[in-house]
Protein backbone atom coordinates (compact mmCIF):
# COMPACT_ATOMS: atom_id res chain seq x y z
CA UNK A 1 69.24 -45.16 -24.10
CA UNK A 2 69.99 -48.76 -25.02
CA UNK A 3 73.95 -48.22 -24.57
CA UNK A 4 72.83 -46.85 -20.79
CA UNK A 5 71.36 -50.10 -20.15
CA UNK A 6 73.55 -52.81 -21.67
CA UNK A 7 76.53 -50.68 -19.91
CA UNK A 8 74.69 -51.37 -16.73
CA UNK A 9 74.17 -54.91 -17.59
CA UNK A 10 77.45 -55.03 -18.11
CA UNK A 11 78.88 -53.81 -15.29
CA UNK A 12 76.42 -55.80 -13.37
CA UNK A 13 77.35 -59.14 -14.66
CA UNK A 14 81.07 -58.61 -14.20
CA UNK A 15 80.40 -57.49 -10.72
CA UNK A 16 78.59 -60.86 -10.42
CA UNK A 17 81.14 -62.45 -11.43
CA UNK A 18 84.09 -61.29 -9.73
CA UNK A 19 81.75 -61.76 -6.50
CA UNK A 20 81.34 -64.95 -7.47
CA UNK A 21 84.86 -66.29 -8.64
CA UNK A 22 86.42 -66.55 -5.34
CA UNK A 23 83.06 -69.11 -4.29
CA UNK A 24 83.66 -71.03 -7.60
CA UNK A 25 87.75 -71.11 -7.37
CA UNK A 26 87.80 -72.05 -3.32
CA UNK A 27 84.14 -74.58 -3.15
CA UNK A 28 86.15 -77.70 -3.08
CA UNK A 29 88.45 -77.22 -0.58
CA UNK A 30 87.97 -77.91 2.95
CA UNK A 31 90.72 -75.80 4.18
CA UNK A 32 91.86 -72.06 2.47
CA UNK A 33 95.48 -71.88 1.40
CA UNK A 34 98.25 -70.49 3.94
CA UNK A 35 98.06 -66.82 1.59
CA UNK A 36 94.23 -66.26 1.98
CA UNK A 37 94.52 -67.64 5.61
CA UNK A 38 97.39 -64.54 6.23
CA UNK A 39 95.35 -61.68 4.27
CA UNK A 40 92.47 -62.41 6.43
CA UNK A 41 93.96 -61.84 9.02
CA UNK A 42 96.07 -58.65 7.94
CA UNK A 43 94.52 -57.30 5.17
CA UNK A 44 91.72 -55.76 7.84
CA UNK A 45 94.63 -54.21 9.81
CA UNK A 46 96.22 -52.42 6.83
CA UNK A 47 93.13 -51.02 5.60
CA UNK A 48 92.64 -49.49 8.98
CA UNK A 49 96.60 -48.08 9.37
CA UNK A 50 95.49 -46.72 5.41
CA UNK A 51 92.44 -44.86 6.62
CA UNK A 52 94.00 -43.18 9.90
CA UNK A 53 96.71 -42.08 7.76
CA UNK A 54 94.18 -41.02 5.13
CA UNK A 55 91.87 -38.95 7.54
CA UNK A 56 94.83 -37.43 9.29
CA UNK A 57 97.01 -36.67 6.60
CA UNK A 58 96.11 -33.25 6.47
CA UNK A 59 96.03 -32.00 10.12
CA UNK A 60 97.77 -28.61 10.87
CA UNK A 61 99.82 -29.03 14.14
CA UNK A 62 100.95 -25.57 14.01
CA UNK A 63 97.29 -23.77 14.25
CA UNK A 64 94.22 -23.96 16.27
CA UNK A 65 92.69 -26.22 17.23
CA UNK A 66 96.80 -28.78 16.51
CA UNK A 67 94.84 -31.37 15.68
CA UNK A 68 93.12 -31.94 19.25
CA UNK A 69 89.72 -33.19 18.27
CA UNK A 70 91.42 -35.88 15.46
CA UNK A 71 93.57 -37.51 17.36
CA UNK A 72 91.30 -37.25 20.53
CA UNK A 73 88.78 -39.26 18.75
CA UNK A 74 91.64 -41.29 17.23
CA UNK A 75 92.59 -42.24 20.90
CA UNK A 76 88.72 -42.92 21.87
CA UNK A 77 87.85 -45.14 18.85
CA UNK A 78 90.65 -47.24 19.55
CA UNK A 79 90.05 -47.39 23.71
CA UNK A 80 85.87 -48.20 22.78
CA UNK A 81 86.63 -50.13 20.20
CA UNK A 82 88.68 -52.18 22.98
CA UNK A 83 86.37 -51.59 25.41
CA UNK A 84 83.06 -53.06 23.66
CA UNK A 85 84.39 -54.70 20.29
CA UNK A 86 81.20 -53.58 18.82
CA UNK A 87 81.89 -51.87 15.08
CA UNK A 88 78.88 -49.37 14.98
CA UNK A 89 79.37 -48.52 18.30
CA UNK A 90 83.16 -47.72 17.53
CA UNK A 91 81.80 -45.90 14.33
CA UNK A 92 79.12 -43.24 15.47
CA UNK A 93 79.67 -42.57 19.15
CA UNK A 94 83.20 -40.87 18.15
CA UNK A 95 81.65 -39.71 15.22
CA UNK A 96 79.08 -37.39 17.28
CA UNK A 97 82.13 -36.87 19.60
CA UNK A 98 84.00 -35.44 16.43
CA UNK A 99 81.39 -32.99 15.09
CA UNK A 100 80.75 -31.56 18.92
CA UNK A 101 84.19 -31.32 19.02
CA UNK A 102 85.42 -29.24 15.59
CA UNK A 103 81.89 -27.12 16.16
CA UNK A 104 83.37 -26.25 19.66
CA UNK A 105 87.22 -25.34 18.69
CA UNK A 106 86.58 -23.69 15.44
């Protein structure tokens, strides 16, 4: 029982610490460097490309229902995410959308 809880202590210090290295490494500087600037601004763009890819990747376009209800809520996210810029909204109305759709075709 003692190895279960100085593993968690563990691997709640380092946790700490990563969180808190980037705080520590950037305090004294008034402006962030050209390279963190950049990944700010692209970094959340990738991840998103990375998870469409990821929850499409295994659509069948050759059998009911060709991928319909995916890439209809694909389309959606992207036109209410436009629409409203608000994330939750952008997360659970399509979401909904989704499940009435694949309940529906299948």
């Amino acid at each position: 029982m003692f190895y279960l809880y100085l593993g968690t202590l563990v691997a709640a210090v380092t946790t700490f610490i990563i969180r808190l290295f980037p705080y520590i490494a950037l305090s004294n500087k008034k402006e962030l460097p050209l390279f963190i600037q950049y990944l700010s601004v692209q970094l959340p763009r990738a991840i998103m490309v990375i998870l469409v890819v990821y929850c499409v990747k295994h659509i069948s376009f050759m059998k009911t229902p060709y991928g319909l209800p995916e890439i209809a809520c694909i389309i959606f996210v992207a036109v209410l995410h436009k629409w409203k810029h608000n994330t939750l909204l952008s997360i659970f109305v399509p979401t909904v959308i989704y499940m009435v759709l694949i309940q529906n075709f299948s």
